[in-house]
C-alpha atoms as a PDB file:
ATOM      1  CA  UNK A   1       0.000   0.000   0.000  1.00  0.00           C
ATOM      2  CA  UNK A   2       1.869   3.150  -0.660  1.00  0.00           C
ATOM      3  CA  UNK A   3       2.188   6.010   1.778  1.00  0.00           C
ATOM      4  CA  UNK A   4       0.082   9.037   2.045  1.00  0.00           C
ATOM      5  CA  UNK A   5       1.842  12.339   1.707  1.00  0.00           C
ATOM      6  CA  UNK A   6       0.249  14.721   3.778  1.00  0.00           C
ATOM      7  CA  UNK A   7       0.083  18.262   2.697  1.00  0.00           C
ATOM      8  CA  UNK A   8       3.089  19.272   4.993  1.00  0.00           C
ATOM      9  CA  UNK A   9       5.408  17.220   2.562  1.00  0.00           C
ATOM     10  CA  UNK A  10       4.375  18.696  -0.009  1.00  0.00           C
ATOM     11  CA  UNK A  11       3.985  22.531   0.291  1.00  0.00           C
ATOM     12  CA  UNK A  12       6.729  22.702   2.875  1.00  0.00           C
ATOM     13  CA  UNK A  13       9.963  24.868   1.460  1.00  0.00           C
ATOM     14  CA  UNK A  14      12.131  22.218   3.790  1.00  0.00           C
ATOM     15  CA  UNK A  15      10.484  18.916   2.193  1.00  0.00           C
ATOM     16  CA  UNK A  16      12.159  16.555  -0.475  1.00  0.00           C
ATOM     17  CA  UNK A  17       9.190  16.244  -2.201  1.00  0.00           C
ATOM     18  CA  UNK A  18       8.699  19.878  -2.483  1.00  0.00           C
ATOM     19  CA  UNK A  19      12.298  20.159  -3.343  1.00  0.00           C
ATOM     20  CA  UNK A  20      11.881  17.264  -6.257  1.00  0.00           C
ATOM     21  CA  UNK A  21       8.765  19.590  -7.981  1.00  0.00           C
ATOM     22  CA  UNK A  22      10.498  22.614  -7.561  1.00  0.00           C
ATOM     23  CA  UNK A  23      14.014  21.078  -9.475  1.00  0.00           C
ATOM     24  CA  UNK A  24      11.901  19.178 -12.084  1.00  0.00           C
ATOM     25  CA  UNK A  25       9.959  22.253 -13.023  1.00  0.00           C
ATOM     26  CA  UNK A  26      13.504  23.727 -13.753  1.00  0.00           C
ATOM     27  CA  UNK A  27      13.519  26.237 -10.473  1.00  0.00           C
ATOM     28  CA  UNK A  28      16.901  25.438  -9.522  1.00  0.00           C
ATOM     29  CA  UNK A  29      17.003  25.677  -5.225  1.00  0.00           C
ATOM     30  CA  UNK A  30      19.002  28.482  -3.584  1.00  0.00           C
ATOM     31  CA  UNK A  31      22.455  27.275  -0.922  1.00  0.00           C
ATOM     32  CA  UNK A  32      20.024  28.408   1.762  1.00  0.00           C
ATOM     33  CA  UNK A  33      17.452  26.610   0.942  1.00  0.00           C
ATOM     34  CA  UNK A  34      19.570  23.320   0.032  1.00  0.00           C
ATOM     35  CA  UNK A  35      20.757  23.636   3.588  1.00  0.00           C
ATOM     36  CA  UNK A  36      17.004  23.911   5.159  1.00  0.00           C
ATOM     37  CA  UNK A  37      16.146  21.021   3.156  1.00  0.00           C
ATOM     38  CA  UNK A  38      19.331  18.981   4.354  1.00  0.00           C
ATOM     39  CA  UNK A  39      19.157  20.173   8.052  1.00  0.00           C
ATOM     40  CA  UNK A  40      15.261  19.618   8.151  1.00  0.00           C
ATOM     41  CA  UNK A  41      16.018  15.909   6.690  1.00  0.00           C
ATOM     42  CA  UNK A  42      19.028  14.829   8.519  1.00  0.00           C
ATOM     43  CA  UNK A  43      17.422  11.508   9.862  1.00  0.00           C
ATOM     44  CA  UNK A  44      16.451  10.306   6.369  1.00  0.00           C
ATOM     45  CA  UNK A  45      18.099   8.668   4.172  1.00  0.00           C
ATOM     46  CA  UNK A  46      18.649  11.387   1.321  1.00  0.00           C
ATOM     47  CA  UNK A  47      17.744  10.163  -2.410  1.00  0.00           C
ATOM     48  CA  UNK A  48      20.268   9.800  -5.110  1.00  0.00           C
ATOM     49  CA  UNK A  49      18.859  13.336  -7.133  1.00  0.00           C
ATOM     50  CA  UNK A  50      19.423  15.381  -3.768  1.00  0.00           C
ATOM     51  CA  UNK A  51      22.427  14.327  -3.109  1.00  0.00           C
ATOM     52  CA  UNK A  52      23.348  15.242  -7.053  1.00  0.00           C
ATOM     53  CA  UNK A  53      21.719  18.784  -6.083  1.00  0.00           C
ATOM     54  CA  UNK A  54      24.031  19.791  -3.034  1.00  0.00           C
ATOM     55  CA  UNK A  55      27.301  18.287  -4.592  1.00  0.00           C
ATOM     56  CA  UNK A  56      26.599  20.425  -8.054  1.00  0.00           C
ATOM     57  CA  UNK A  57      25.891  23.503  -6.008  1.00  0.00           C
ATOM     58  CA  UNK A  58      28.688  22.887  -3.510  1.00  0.00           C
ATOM     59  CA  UNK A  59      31.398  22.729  -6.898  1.00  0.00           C
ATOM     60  CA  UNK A  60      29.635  25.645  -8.325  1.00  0.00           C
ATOM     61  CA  UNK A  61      28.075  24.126 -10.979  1.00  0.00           C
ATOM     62  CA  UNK A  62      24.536  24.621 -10.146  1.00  0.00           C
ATOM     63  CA  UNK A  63      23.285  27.562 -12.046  1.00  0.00           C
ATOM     64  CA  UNK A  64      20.202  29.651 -12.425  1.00  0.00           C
ATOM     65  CA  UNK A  65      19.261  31.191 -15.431  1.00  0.00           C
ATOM     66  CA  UNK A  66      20.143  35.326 -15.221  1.00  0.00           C
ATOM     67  CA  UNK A  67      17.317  37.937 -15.723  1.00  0.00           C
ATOM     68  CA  UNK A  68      13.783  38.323 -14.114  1.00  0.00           C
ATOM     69  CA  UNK A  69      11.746  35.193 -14.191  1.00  0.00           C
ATOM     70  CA  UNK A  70       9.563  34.996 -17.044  1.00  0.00           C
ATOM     71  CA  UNK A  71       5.644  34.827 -15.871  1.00  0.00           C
ATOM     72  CA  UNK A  72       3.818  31.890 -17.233  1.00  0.00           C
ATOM     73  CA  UNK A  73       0.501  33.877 -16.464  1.00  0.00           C
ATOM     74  CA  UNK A  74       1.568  36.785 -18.399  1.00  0.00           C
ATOM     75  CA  UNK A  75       2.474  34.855 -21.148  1.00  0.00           C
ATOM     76  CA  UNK A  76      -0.298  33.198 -21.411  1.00  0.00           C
ATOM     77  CA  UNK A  77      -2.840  36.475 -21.379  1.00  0.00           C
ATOM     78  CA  UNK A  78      -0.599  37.676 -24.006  1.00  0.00           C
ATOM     79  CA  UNK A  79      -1.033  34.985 -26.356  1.00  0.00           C
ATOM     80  CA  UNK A  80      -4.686  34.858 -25.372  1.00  0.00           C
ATOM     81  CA  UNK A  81      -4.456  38.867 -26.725  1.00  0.00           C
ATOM     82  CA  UNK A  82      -2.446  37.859 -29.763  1.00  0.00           C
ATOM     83  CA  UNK A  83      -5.138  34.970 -30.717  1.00  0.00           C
ATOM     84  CA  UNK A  84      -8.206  37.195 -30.349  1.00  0.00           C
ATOM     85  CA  UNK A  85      -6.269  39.976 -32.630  1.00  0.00           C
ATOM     86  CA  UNK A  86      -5.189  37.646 -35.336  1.00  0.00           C
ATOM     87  CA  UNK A  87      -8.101  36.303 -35.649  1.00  0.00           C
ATOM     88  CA  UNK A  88      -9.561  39.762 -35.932  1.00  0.00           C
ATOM     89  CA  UNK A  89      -7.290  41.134 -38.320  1.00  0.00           C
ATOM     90  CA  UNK A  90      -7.285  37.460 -40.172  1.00  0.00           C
ATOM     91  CA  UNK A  91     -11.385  37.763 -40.685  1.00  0.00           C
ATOM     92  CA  UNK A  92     -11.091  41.665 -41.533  1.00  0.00           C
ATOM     93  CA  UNK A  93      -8.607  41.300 -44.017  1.00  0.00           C
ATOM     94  CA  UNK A  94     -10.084  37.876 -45.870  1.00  0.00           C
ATOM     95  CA  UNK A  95     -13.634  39.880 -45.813  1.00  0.00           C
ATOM     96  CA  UNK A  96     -11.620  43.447 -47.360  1.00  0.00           C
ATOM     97  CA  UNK A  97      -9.839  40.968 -50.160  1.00  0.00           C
ATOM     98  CA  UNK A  98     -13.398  39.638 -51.244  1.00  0.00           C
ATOM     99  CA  UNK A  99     -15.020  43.326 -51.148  1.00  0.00           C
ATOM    100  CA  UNK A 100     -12.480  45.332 -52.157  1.00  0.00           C
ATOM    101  CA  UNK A 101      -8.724  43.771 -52.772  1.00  0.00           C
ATOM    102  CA  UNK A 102      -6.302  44.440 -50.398  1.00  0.00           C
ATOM    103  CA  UNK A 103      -4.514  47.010 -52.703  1.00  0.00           C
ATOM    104  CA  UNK A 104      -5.347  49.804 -49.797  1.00  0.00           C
ATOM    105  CA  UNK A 105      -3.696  53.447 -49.898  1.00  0.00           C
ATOM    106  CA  UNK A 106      -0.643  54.585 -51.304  1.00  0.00           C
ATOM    107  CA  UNK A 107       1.026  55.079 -47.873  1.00  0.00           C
ATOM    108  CA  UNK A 108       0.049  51.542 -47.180  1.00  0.00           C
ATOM    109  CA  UNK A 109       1.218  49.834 -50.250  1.00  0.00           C
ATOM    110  CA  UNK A 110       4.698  50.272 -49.134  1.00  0.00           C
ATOM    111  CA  UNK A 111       4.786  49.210 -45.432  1.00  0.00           C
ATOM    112  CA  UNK A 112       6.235  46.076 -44.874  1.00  0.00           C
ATOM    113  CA  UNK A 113       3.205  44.941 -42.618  1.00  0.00           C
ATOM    114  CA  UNK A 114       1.146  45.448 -45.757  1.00  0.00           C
ATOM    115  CA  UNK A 115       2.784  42.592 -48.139  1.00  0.00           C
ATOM    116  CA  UNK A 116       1.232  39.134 -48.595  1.00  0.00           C
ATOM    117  CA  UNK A 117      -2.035  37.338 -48.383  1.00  0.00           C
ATOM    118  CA  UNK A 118      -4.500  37.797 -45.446  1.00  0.00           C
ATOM    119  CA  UNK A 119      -3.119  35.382 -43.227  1.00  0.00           C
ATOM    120  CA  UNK A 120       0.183  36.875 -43.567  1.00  0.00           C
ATOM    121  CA  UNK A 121      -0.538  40.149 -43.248  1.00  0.00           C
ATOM    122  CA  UNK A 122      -2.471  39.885 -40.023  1.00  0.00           C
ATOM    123  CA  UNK A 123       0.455  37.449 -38.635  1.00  0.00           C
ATOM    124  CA  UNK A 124       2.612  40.874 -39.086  1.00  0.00           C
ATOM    125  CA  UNK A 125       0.128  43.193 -37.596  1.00  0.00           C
ATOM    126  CA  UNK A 126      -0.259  41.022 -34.534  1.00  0.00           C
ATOM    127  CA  UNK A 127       3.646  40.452 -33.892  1.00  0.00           C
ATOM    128  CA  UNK A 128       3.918  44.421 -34.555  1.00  0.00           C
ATOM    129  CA  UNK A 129       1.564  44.692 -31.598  1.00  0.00           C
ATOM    130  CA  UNK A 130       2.414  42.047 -29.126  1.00  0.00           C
ATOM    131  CA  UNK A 131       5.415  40.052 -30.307  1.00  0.00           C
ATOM    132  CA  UNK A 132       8.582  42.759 -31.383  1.00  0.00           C
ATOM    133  CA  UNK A 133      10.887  40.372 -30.718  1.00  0.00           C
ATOM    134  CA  UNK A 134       9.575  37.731 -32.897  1.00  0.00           C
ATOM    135  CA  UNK A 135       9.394  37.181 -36.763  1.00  0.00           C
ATOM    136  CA  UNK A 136       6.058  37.250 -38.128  1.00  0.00           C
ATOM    137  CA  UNK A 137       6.346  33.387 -39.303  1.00  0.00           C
ATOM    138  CA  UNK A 138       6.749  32.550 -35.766  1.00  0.00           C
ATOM    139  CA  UNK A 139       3.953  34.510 -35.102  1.00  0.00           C
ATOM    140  CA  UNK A 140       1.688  32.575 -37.610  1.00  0.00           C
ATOM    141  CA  UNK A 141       3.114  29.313 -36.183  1.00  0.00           C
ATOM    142  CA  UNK A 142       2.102  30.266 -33.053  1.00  0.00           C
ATOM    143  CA  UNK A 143      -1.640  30.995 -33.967  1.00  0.00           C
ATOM    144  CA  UNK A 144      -1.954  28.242 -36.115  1.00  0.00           C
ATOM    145  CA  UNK A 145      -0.549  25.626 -33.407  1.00  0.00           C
ATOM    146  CA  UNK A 146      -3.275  26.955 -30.851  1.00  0.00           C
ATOM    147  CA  UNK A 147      -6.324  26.522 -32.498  1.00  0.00           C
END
Protein backbone atom coordinates (compact mmCIF):
# COMPACT_ATOMS: atom_id res chain seq x y z
CA UNK A 1 0.00 0.00 0.00
CA UNK A 2 1.87 3.15 -0.66
CA UNK A 3 2.19 6.01 1.78
CA UNK A 4 0.08 9.04 2.04
CA UNK A 5 1.84 12.34 1.71
CA UNK A 6 0.25 14.72 3.78
CA UNK A 7 0.08 18.26 2.70
CA UNK A 8 3.09 19.27 4.99
CA UNK A 9 5.41 17.22 2.56
CA UNK A 10 4.37 18.70 -0.01
CA UNK A 11 3.98 22.53 0.29
CA UNK A 12 6.73 22.70 2.87
CA UNK A 13 9.96 24.87 1.46
CA UNK A 14 12.13 22.22 3.79
CA UNK A 15 10.48 18.92 2.19
CA UNK A 16 12.16 16.56 -0.48
CA UNK A 17 9.19 16.24 -2.20
CA UNK A 18 8.70 19.88 -2.48
CA UNK A 19 12.30 20.16 -3.34
CA UNK A 20 11.88 17.26 -6.26
CA UNK A 21 8.77 19.59 -7.98
CA UNK A 22 10.50 22.61 -7.56
CA UNK A 23 14.01 21.08 -9.47
CA UNK A 24 11.90 19.18 -12.08
CA UNK A 25 9.96 22.25 -13.02
CA UNK A 26 13.50 23.73 -13.75
CA UNK A 27 13.52 26.24 -10.47
CA UNK A 28 16.90 25.44 -9.52
CA UNK A 29 17.00 25.68 -5.22
CA UNK A 30 19.00 28.48 -3.58
CA UNK A 31 22.45 27.27 -0.92
CA UNK A 32 20.02 28.41 1.76
CA UNK A 33 17.45 26.61 0.94
CA UNK A 34 19.57 23.32 0.03
CA UNK A 35 20.76 23.64 3.59
CA UNK A 36 17.00 23.91 5.16
CA UNK A 37 16.15 21.02 3.16
CA UNK A 38 19.33 18.98 4.35
CA UNK A 39 19.16 20.17 8.05
CA UNK A 40 15.26 19.62 8.15
CA UNK A 41 16.02 15.91 6.69
CA UNK A 42 19.03 14.83 8.52
CA UNK A 43 17.42 11.51 9.86
CA UNK A 44 16.45 10.31 6.37
CA UNK A 45 18.10 8.67 4.17
CA UNK A 46 18.65 11.39 1.32
CA UNK A 47 17.74 10.16 -2.41
CA UNK A 48 20.27 9.80 -5.11
CA UNK A 49 18.86 13.34 -7.13
CA UNK A 50 19.42 15.38 -3.77
CA UNK A 51 22.43 14.33 -3.11
CA UNK A 52 23.35 15.24 -7.05
CA UNK A 53 21.72 18.78 -6.08
CA UNK A 54 24.03 19.79 -3.03
CA UNK A 55 27.30 18.29 -4.59
CA UNK A 56 26.60 20.42 -8.05
CA UNK A 57 25.89 23.50 -6.01
CA UNK A 58 28.69 22.89 -3.51
CA UNK A 59 31.40 22.73 -6.90
CA UNK A 60 29.64 25.64 -8.33
CA UNK A 61 28.08 24.13 -10.98
CA UNK A 62 24.54 24.62 -10.15
CA UNK A 63 23.28 27.56 -12.05
CA UNK A 64 20.20 29.65 -12.42
CA UNK A 65 19.26 31.19 -15.43
CA UNK A 66 20.14 35.33 -15.22
CA UNK A 67 17.32 37.94 -15.72
CA UNK A 68 13.78 38.32 -14.11
CA UNK A 69 11.75 35.19 -14.19
CA UNK A 70 9.56 35.00 -17.04
CA UNK A 71 5.64 34.83 -15.87
CA UNK A 72 3.82 31.89 -17.23
CA UNK A 73 0.50 33.88 -16.46
CA UNK A 74 1.57 36.78 -18.40
CA UNK A 75 2.47 34.85 -21.15
CA UNK A 76 -0.30 33.20 -21.41
CA UNK A 77 -2.84 36.47 -21.38
CA UNK A 78 -0.60 37.68 -24.01
CA UNK A 79 -1.03 34.99 -26.36
CA UNK A 80 -4.69 34.86 -25.37
CA UNK A 81 -4.46 38.87 -26.73
CA UNK A 82 -2.45 37.86 -29.76
CA UNK A 83 -5.14 34.97 -30.72
CA UNK A 84 -8.21 37.19 -30.35
CA UNK A 85 -6.27 39.98 -32.63
CA UNK A 86 -5.19 37.65 -35.34
CA UNK A 87 -8.10 36.30 -35.65
CA UNK A 88 -9.56 39.76 -35.93
CA UNK A 89 -7.29 41.13 -38.32
CA UNK A 90 -7.29 37.46 -40.17
CA UNK A 91 -11.38 37.76 -40.68
CA UNK A 92 -11.09 41.66 -41.53
CA UNK A 93 -8.61 41.30 -44.02
CA UNK A 94 -10.08 37.88 -45.87
CA UNK A 95 -13.63 39.88 -45.81
CA UNK A 96 -11.62 43.45 -47.36
CA UNK A 97 -9.84 40.97 -50.16
CA UNK A 98 -13.40 39.64 -51.24
CA UNK A 99 -15.02 43.33 -51.15
CA UNK A 100 -12.48 45.33 -52.16
CA UNK A 101 -8.72 43.77 -52.77
CA UNK A 102 -6.30 44.44 -50.40
CA UNK A 103 -4.51 47.01 -52.70
CA UNK A 104 -5.35 49.80 -49.80
CA UNK A 105 -3.70 53.45 -49.90
CA UNK A 106 -0.64 54.58 -51.30
CA UNK A 107 1.03 55.08 -47.87
CA UNK A 108 0.05 51.54 -47.18
CA UNK A 109 1.22 49.83 -50.25
CA UNK A 110 4.70 50.27 -49.13
CA UNK A 111 4.79 49.21 -45.43
CA UNK A 112 6.23 46.08 -44.87
CA UNK A 113 3.21 44.94 -42.62
CA UNK A 114 1.15 45.45 -45.76
CA UNK A 115 2.78 42.59 -48.14
CA UNK A 116 1.23 39.13 -48.60
CA UNK A 117 -2.04 37.34 -48.38
CA UNK A 118 -4.50 37.80 -45.45
CA UNK A 119 -3.12 35.38 -43.23
CA UNK A 120 0.18 36.87 -43.57
CA UNK A 121 -0.54 40.15 -43.25
CA UNK A 122 -2.47 39.89 -40.02
CA UNK A 123 0.46 37.45 -38.64
CA UNK A 124 2.61 40.87 -39.09
CA UNK A 125 0.13 43.19 -37.60
CA UNK A 126 -0.26 41.02 -34.53
CA UNK A 127 3.65 40.45 -33.89
CA UNK A 128 3.92 44.42 -34.56
CA UNK A 129 1.56 44.69 -31.60
CA UNK A 130 2.41 42.05 -29.13
CA UNK A 131 5.41 40.05 -30.31
CA UNK A 132 8.58 42.76 -31.38
CA UNK A 133 10.89 40.37 -30.72
CA UNK A 134 9.57 37.73 -32.90
CA UNK A 135 9.39 37.18 -36.76
CA UNK A 136 6.06 37.25 -38.13
CA UNK A 137 6.35 33.39 -39.30
CA UNK A 138 6.75 32.55 -35.77
CA UNK A 139 3.95 34.51 -35.10
CA UNK A 140 1.69 32.58 -37.61
CA UNK A 141 3.11 29.31 -36.18
CA UNK A 142 2.10 30.27 -33.05
CA UNK A 143 -1.64 31.00 -33.97
CA UNK A 144 -1.95 28.24 -36.12
CA UNK A 145 -0.55 25.63 -33.41
CA UNK A 146 -3.27 26.96 -30.85
CA UNK A 147 -6.32 26.52 -32.50
Amino acid sequence: MPKLISPYELYSRTSLIFCQGQVAKGVIPTRAELADVLEHNADKPLPPWFVETITASLRGTLKQKRGPKRSALLDRIRLTLAQYFYQRHLAWLQNRQNVIGLTGWSCLQNADWWQGPPHERAARMTQKRFYRMRGWRTVLNLMSSQK
